[in-house]
C-alpha atoms as a PDB file:
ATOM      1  CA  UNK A   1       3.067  15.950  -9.500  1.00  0.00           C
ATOM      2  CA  UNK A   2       4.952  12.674  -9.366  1.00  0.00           C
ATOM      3  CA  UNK A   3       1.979   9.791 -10.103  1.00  0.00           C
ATOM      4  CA  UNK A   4       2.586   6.471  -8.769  1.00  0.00           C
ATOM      5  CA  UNK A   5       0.720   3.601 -10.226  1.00  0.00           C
ATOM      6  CA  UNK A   6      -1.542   0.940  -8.545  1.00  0.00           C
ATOM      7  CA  UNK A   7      -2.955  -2.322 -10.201  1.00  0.00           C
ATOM      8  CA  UNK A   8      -4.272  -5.274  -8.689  1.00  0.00           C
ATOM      9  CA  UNK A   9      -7.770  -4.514  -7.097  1.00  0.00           C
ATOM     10  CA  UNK A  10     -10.780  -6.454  -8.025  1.00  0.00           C
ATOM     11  CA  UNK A  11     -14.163  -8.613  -6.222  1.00  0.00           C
ATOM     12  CA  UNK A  12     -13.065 -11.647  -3.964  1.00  0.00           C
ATOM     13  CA  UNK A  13     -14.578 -13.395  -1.844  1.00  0.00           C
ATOM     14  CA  UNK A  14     -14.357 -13.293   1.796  1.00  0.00           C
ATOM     15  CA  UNK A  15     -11.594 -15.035   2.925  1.00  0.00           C
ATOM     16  CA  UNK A  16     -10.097 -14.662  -0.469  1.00  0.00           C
ATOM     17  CA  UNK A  17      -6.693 -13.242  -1.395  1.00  0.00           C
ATOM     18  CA  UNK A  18      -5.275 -10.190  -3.626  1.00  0.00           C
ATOM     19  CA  UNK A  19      -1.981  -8.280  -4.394  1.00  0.00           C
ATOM     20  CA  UNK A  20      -1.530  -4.784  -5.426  1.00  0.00           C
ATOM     21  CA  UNK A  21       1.187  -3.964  -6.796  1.00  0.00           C
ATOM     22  CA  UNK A  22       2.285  -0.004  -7.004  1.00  0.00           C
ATOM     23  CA  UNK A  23       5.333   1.253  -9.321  1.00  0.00           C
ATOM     24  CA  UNK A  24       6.144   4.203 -11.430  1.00  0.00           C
ATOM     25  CA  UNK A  25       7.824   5.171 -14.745  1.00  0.00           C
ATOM     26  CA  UNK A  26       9.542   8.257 -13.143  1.00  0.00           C
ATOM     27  CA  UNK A  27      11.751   7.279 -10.675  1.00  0.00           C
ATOM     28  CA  UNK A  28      13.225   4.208  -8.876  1.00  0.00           C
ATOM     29  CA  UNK A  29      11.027   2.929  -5.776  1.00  0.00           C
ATOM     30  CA  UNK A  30      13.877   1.585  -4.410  1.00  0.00           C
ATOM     31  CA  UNK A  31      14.866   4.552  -2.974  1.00  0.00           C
ATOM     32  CA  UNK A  32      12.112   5.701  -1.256  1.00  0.00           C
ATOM     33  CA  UNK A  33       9.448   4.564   1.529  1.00  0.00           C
ATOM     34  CA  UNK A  34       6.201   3.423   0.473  1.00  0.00           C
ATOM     35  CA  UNK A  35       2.980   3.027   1.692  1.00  0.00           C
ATOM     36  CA  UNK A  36      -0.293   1.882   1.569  1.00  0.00           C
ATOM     37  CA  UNK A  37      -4.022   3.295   2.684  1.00  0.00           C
ATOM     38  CA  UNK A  38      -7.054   2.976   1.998  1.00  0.00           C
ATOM     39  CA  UNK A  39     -10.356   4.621   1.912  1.00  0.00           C
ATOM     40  CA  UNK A  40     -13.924   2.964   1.971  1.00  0.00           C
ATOM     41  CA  UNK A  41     -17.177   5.247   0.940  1.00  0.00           C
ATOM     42  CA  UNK A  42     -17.792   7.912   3.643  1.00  0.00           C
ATOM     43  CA  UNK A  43     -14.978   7.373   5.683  1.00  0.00           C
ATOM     44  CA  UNK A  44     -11.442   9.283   5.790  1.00  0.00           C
ATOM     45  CA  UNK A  45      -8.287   7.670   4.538  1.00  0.00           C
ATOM     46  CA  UNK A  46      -6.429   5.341   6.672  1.00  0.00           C
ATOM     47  CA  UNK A  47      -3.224   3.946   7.042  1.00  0.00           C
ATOM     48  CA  UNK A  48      -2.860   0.279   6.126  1.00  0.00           C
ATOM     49  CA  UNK A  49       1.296  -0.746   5.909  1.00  0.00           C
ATOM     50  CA  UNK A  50       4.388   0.437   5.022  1.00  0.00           C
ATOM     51  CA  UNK A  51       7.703  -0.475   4.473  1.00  0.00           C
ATOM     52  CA  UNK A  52      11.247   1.381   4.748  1.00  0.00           C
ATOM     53  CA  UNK A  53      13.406   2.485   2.135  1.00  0.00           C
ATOM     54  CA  UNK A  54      15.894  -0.355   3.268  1.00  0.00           C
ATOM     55  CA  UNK A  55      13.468  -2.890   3.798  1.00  0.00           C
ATOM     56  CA  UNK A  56      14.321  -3.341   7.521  1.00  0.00           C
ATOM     57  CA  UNK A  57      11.454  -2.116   8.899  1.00  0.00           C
ATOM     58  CA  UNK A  58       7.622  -2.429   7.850  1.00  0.00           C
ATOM     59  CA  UNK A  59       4.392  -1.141   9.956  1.00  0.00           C
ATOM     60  CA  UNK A  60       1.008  -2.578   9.967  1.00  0.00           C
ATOM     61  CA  UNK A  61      -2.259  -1.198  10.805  1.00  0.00           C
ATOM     62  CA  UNK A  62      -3.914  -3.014  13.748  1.00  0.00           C
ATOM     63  CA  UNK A  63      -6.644  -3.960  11.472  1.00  0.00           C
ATOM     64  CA  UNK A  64      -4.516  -5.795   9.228  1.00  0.00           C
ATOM     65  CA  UNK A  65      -1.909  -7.676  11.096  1.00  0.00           C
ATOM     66  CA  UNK A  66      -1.209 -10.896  10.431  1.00  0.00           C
ATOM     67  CA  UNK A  67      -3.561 -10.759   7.021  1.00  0.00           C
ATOM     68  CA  UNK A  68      -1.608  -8.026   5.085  1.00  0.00           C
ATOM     69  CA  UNK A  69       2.256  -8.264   4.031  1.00  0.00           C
ATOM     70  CA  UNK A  70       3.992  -5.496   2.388  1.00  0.00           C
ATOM     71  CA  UNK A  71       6.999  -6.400  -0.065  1.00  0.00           C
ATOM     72  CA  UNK A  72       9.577  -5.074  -2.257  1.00  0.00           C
ATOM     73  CA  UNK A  73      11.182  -6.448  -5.419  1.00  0.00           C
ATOM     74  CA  UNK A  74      13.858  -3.749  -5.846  1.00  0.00           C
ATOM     75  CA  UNK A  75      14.807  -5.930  -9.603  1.00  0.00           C
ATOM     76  CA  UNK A  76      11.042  -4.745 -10.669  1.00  0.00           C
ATOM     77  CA  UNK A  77      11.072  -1.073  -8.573  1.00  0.00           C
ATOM     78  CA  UNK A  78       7.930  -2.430  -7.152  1.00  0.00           C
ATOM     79  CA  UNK A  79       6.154  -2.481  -3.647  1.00  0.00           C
ATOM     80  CA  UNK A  80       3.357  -4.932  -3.220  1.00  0.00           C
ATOM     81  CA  UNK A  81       0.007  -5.544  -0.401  1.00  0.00           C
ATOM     82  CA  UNK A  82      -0.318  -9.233  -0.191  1.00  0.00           C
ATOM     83  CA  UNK A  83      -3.953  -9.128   1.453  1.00  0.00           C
ATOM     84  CA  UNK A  84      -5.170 -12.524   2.910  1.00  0.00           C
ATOM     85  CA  UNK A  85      -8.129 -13.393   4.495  1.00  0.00           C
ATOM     86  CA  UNK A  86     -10.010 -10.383   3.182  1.00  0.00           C
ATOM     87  CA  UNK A  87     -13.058  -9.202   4.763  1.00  0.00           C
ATOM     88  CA  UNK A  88     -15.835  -7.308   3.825  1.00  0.00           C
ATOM     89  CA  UNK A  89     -14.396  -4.466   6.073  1.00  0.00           C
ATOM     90  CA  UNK A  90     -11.408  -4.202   3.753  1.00  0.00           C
ATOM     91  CA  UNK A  91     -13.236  -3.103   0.855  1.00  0.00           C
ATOM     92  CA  UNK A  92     -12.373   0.466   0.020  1.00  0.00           C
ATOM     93  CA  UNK A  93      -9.968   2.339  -2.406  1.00  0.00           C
ATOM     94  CA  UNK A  94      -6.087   1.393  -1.948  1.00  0.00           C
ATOM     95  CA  UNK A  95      -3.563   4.204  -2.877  1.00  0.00           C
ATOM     96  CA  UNK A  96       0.461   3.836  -2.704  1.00  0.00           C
ATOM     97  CA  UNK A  97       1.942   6.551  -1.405  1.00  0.00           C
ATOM     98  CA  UNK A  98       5.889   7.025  -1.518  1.00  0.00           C
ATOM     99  CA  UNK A  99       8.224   9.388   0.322  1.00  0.00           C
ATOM    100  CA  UNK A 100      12.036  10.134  -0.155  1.00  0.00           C
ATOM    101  CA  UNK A 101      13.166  10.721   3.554  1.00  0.00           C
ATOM    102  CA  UNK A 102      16.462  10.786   4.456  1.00  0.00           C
ATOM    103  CA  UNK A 103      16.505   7.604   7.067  1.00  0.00           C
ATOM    104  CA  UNK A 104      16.632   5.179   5.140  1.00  0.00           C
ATOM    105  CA  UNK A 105      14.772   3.167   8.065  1.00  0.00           C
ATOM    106  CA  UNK A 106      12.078   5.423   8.417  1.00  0.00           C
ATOM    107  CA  UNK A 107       8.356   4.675   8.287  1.00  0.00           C
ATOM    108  CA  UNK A 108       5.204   6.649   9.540  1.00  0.00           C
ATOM    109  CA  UNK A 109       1.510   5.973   9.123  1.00  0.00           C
ATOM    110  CA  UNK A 110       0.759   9.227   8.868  1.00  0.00           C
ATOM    111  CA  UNK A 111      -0.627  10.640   4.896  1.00  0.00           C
ATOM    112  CA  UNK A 112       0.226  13.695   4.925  1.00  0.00           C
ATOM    113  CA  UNK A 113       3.784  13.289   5.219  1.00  0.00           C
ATOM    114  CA  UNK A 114       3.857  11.202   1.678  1.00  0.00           C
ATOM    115  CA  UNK A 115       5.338  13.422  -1.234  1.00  0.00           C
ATOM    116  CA  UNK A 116       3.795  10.743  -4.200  1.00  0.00           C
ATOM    117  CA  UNK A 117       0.488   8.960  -4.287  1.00  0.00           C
ATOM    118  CA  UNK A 118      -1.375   7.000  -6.944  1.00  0.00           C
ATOM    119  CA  UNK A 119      -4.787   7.505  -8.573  1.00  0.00           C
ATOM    120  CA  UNK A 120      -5.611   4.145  -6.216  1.00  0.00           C
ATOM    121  CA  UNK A 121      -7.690   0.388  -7.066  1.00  0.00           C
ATOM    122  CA  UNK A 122     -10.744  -0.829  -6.261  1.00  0.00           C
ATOM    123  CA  UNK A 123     -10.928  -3.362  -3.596  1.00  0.00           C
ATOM    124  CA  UNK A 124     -14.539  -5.149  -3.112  1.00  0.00           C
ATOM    125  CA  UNK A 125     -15.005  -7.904  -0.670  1.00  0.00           C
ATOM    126  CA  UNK A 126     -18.018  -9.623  -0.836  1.00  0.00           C
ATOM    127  CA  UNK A 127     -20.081 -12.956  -1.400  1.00  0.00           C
END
């Protein structure tokens, strides 16, 4: 199974800031649409953002709007979360997920309809 990898995650603050970044060896993330979720203890996983294969379009949890921006640097093959103002609500455990549809606009918040995921990073938020 293709393995995407995430790296980034750590303690802040609230109100602090962190990016995750989420690549791979084994193919080009250009060429695919990639996501982010999330998971804290005892709850399912949950959509967070995601962005289309040709950058056009990107999707945002409610949650997260206007905190969380989701990125591509197509030179690197990489897809970053640049979380602001974190809360201690957004702790949990971040996973990429990636998914080689045909539309190259495409973009659904929906898990199971990712083909890739990473092993996901620890995000704590707390004083």
């Amino acid at each position: 199974q293709v393995q995407l990898v995430e790296s980034g995650g750590g303690l802040v603050q609230p109100g602090g800031s962190l990016r995750l970044s989420c690549t791979t060896s084994e193919f080009s993330l250009n060429h695919y649409a990639v996501a982010w979720f999330r998971q804290a203890p005892g709850k399912e996983r949950e959509f967070v953002a995601a962005i289309s294969r040709s950058e056009i379009n990107t999707y945002y949890a409610d949650s997260v709007k206007g905190r969380f921006a989701i990125s591509r640097d197509n030179a690197k093959s990489t897809v970053y979360l640049q979380m602001n103002s974190l809360k201690p609500e957004d702790t949990a455990v971040y996973y990429c997920a990636a998914a080689g549809w045909k539309d190259w606009n495409t973009i659904v918040p929906v898990a199971g309809l990712y083909d890739a995921w990473g092993q996901g990073t620890q995000v704590t938020v707390s004083s």
